[in-house]
N, C-alpha and C. Protein backbone atom coordinates (compact mmCIF):
# COMPACT_ATOMS: atom_id res chain seq x y z
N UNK A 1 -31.10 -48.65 -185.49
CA UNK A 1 -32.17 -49.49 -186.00
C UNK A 1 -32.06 -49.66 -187.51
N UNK A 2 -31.74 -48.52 -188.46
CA UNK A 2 -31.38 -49.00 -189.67
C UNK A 2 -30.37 -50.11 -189.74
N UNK A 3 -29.34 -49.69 -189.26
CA UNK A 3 -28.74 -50.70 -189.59
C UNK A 3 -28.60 -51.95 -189.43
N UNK A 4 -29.47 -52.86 -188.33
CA UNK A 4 -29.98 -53.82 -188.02
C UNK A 4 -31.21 -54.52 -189.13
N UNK A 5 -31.84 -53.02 -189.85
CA UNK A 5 -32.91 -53.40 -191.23
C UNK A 5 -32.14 -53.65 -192.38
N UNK A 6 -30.95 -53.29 -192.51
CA UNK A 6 -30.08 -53.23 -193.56
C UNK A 6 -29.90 -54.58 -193.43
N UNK A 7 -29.36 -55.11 -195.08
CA UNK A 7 -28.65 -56.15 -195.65
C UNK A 7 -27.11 -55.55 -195.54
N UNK A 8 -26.26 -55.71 -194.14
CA UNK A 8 -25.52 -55.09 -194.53
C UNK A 8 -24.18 -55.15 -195.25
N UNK A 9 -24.07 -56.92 -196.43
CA UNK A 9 -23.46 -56.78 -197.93
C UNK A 9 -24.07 -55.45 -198.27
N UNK A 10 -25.13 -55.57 -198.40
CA UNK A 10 -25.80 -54.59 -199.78
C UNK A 10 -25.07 -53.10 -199.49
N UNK A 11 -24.82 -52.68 -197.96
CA UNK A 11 -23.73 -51.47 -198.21
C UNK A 11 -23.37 -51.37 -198.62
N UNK A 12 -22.27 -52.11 -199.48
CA UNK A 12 -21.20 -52.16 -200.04
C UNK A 12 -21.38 -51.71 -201.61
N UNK A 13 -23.03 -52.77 -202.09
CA UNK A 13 -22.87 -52.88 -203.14
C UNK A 13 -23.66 -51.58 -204.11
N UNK A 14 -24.61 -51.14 -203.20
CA UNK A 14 -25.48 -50.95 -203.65
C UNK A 14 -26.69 -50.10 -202.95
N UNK A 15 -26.68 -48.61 -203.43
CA UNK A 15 -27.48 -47.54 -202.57
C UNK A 15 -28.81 -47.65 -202.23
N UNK A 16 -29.76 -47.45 -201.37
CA UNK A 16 -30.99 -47.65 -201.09
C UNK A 16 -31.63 -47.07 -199.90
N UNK A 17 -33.17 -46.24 -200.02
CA UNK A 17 -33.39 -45.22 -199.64
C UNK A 17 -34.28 -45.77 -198.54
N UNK A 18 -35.03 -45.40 -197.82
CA UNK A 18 -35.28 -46.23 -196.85
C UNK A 18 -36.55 -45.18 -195.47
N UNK A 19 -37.61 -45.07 -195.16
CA UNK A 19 -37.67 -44.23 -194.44
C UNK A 19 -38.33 -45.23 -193.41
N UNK A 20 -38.10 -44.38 -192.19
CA UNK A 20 -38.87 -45.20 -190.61
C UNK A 20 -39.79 -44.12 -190.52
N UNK A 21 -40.71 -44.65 -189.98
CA UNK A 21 -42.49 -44.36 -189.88
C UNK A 21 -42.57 -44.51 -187.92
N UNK A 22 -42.55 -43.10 -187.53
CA UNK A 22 -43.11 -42.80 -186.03
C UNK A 22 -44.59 -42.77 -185.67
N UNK A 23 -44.78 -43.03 -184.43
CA UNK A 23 -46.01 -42.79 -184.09
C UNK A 23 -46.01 -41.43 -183.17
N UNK A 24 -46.96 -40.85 -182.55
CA UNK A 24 -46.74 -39.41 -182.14
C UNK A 24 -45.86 -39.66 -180.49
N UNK A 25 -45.20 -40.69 -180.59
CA UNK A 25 -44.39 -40.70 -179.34
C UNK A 25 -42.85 -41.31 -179.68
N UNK A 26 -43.02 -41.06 -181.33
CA UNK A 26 -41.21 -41.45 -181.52
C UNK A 26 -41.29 -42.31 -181.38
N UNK A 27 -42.17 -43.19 -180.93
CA UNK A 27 -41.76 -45.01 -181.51
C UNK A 27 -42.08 -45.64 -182.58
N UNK A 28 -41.36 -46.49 -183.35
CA UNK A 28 -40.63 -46.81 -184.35
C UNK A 28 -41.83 -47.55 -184.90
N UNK A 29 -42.87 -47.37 -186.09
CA UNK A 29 -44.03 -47.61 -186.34
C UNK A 29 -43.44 -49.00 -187.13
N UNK A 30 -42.43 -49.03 -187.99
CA UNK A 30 -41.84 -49.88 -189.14
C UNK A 30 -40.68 -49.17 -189.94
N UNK A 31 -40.12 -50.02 -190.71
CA UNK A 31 -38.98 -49.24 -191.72
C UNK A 31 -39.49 -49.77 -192.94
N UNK A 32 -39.58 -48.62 -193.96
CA UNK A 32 -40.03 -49.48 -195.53
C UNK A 32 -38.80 -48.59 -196.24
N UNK A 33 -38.68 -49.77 -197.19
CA UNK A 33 -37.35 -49.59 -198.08
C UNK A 33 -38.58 -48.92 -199.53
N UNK A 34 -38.08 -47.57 -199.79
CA UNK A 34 -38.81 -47.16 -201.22
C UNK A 34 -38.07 -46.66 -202.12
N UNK A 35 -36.98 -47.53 -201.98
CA UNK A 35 -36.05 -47.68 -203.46
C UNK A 35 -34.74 -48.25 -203.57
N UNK A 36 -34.01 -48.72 -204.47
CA UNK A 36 -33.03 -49.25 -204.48
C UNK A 36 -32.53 -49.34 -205.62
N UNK A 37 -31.21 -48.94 -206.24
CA UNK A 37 -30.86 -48.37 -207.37
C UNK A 37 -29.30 -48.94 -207.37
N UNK A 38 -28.68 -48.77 -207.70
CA UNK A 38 -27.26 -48.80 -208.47
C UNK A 38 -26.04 -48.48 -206.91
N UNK A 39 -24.49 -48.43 -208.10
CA UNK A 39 -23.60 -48.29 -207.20
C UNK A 39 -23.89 -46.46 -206.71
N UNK A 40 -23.86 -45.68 -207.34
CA UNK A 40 -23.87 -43.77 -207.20
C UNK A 40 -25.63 -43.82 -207.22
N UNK A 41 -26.41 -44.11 -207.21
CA UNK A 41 -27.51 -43.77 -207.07
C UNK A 41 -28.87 -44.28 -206.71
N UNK A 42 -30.08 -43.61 -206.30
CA UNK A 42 -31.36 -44.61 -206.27
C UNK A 42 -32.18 -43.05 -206.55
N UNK A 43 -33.56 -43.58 -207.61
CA UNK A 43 -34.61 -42.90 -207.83
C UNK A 43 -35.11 -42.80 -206.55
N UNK A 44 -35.71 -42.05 -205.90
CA UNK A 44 -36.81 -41.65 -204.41
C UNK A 44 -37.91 -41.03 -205.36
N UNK A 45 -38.82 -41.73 -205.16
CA UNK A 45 -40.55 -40.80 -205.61
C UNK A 45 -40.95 -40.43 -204.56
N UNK A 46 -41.10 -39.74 -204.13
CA UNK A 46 -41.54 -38.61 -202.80
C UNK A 46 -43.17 -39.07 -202.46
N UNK A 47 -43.61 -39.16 -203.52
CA UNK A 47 -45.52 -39.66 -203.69
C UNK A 47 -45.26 -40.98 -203.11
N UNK A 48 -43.94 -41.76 -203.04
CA UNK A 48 -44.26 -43.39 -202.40
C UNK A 48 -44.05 -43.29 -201.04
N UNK A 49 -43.10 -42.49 -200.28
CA UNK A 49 -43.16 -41.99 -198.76
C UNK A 49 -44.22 -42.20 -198.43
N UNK A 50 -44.81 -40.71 -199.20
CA UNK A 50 -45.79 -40.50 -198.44
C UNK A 50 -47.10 -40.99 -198.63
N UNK A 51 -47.31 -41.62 -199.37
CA UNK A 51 -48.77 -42.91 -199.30
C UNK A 51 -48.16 -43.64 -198.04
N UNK A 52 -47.37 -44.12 -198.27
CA UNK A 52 -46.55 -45.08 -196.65
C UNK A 52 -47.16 -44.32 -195.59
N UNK A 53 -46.59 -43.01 -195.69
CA UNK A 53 -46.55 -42.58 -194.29
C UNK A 53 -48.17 -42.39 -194.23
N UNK A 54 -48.69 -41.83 -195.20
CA UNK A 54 -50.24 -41.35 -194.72
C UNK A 54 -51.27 -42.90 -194.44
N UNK A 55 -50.83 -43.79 -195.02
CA UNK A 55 -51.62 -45.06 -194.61
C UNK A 55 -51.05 -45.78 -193.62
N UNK A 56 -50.43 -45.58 -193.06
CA UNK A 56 -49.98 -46.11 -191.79
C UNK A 56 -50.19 -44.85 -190.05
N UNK A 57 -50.57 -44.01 -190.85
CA UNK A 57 -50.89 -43.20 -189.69
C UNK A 57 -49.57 -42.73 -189.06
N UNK A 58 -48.23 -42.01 -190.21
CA UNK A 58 -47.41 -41.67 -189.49
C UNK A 58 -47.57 -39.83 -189.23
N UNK A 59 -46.97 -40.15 -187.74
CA UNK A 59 -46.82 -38.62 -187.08
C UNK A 59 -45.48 -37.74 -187.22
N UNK A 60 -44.26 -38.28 -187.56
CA UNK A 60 -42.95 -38.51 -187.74
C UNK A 60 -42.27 -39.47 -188.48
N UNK A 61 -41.26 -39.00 -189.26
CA UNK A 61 -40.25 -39.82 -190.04
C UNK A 61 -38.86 -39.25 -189.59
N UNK A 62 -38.21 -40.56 -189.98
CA UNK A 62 -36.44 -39.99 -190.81
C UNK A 62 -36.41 -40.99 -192.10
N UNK A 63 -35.73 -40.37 -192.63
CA UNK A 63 -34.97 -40.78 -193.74
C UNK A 63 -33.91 -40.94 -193.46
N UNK A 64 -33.37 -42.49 -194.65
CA UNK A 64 -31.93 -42.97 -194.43
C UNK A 64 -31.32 -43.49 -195.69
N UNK A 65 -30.58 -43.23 -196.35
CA UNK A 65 -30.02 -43.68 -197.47
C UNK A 65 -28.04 -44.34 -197.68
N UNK A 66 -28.10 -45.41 -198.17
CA UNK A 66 -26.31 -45.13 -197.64
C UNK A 66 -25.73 -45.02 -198.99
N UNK A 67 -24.47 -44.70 -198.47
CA UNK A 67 -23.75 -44.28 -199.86
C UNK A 67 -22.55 -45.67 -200.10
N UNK A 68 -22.74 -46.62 -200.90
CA UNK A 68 -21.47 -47.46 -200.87
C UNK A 68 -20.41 -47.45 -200.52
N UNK A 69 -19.61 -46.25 -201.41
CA UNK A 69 -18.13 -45.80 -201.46
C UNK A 69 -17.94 -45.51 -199.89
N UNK A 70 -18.11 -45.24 -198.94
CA UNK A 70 -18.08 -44.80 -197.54
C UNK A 70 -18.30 -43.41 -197.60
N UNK A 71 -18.52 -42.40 -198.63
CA UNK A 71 -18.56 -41.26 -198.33
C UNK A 71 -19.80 -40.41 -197.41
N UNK A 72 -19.85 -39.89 -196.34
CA UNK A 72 -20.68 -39.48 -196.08
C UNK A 72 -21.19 -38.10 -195.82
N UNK A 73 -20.47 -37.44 -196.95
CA UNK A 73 -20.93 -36.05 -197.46
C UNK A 73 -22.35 -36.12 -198.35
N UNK A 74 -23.12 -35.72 -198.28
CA UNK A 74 -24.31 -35.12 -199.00
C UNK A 74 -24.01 -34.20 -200.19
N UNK A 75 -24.54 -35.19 -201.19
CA UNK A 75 -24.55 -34.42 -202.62
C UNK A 75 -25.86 -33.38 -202.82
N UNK A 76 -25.27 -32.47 -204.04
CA UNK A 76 -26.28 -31.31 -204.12
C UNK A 76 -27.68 -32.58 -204.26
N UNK A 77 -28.09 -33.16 -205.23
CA UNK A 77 -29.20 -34.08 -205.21
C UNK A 77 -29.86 -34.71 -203.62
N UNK A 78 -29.43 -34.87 -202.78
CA UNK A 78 -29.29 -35.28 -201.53
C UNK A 78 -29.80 -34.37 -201.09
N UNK A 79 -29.54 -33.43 -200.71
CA UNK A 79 -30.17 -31.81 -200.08
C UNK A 79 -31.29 -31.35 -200.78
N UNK A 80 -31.28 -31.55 -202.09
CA UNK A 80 -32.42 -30.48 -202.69
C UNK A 80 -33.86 -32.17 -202.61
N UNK A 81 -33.50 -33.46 -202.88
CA UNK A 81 -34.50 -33.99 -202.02
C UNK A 81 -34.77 -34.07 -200.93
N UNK A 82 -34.16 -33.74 -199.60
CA UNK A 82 -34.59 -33.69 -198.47
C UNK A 82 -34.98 -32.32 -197.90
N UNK A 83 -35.29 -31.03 -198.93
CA UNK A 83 -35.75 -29.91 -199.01
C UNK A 83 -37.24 -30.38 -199.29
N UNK A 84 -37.15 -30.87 -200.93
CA UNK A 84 -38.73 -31.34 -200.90
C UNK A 84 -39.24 -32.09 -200.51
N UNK A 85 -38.26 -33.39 -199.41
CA UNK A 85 -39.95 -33.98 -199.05
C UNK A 85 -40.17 -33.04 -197.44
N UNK A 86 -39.12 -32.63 -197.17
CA UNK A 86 -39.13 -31.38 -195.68
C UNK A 86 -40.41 -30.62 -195.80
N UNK A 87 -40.77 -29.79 -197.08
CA UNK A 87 -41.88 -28.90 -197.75
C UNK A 87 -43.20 -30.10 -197.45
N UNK A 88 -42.89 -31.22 -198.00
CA UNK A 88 -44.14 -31.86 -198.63
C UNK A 88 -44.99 -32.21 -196.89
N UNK A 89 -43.64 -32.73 -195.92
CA UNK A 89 -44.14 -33.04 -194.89
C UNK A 89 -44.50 -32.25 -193.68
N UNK A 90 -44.35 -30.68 -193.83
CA UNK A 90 -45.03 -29.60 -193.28
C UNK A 90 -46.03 -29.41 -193.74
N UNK A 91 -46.55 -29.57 -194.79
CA UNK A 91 -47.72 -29.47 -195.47
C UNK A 91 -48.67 -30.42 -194.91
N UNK A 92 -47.76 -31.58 -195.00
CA UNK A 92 -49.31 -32.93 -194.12
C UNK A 92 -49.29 -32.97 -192.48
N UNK A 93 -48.49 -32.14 -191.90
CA UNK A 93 -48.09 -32.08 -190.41
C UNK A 93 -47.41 -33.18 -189.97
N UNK A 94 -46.82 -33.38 -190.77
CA UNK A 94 -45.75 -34.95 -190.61
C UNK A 94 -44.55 -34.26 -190.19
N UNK A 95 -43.75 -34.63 -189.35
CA UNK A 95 -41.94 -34.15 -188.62
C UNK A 95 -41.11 -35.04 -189.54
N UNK A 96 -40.28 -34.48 -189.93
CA UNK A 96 -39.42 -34.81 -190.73
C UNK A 96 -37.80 -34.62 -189.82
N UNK A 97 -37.35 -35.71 -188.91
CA UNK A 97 -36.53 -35.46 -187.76
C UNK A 97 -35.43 -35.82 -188.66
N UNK A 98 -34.85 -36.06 -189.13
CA UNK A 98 -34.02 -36.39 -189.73
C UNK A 98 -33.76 -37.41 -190.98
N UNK A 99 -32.85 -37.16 -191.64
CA UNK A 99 -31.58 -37.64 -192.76
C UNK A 99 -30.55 -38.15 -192.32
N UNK A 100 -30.64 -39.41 -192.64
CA UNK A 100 -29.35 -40.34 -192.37
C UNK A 100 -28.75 -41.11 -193.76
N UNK A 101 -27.57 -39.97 -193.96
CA UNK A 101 -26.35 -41.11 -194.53
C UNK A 101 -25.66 -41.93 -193.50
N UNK A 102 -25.62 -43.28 -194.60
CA UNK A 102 -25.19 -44.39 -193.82
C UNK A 102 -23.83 -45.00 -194.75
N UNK A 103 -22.89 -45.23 -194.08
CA UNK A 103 -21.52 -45.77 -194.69
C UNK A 103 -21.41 -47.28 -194.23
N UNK A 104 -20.95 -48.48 -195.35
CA UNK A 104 -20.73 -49.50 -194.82
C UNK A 104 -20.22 -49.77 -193.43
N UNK A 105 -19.08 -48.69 -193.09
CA UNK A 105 -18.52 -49.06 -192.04
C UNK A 105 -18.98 -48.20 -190.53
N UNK A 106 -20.04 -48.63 -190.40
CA UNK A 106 -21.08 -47.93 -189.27
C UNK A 106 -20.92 -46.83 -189.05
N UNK A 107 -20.53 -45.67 -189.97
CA UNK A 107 -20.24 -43.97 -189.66
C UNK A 107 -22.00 -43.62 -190.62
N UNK A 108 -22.41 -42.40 -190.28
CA UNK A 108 -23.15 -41.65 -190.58
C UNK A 108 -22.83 -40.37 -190.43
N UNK A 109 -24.11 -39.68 -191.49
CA UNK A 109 -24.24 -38.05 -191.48
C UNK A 109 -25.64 -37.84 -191.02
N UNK A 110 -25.53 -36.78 -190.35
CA UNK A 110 -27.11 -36.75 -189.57
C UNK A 110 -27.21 -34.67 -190.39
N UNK A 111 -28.21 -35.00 -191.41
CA UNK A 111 -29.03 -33.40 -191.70
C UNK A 111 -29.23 -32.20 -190.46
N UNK A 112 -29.75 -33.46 -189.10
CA UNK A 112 -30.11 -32.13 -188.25
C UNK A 112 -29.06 -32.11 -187.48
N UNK A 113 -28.37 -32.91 -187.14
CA UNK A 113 -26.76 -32.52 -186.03
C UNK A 113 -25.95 -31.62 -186.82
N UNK A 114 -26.15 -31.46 -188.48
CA UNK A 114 -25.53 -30.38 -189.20
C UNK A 114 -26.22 -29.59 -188.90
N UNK A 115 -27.18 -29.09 -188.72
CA UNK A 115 -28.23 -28.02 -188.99
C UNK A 115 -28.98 -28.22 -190.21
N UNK A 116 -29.29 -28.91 -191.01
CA UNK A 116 -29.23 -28.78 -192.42
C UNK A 116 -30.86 -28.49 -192.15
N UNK A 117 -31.46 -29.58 -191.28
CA UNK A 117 -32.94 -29.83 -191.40
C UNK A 117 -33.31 -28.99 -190.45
């Protein structure tokens, strides 16, 4: 489903963070894009999630971000934000199912098929 929300030129060009909003049965509430930044990077404000998620009445998220270059290793920055919004969204009883890196060429990294999450 991301990748059907994706512009998918903009893979190529240009990183952007992205979370989907569940309802308490895993179906797919909406996808909002809350940032979009450069070729190596995008700012994420953690406070814009989650106004999203709390005004829309979400029960569950994932997060999805892609990396241009095709790489789909997770940088230290990458992990230590999906630590804090992991924290932020146990705190509001929100599921945090997963982290998706996304590569132009339809490969991904999934946080919880690593174990990470």
């Amino acid at each position: 489903m991301f990748y059907q929300n994706w512009d998918i030129d903009q893979l190529y060009l240009q990183e952007s963070f992205k979370v989907m909003l569940l309802n308490n049965a895993n179906r797919v509430k909406g996808i909002f894009e809350v940032s979009k930044g450069g070729i190596t990077g995008t700012l994420v404000d953690v406070r814009i999630i989650f106004g999203v998620a709390l005004k829309s009445m979400t029960t569950a998220m994932i997060l999805a971000h892609n990396h241009p270059s095709g790489t789909l290793k997770p940088s230290m920055p990458d992990r230590t934000l999906t630590v804090k919004i992991q924290k932020a969204a146990e705190f509001l009883d929100i599921k945090l199912l997963d982290h998706l890196i996304i590569s132009p060429y339809s490969e991904y990294f999934s946080f919880a098929d690593e174990g990470i999450l």
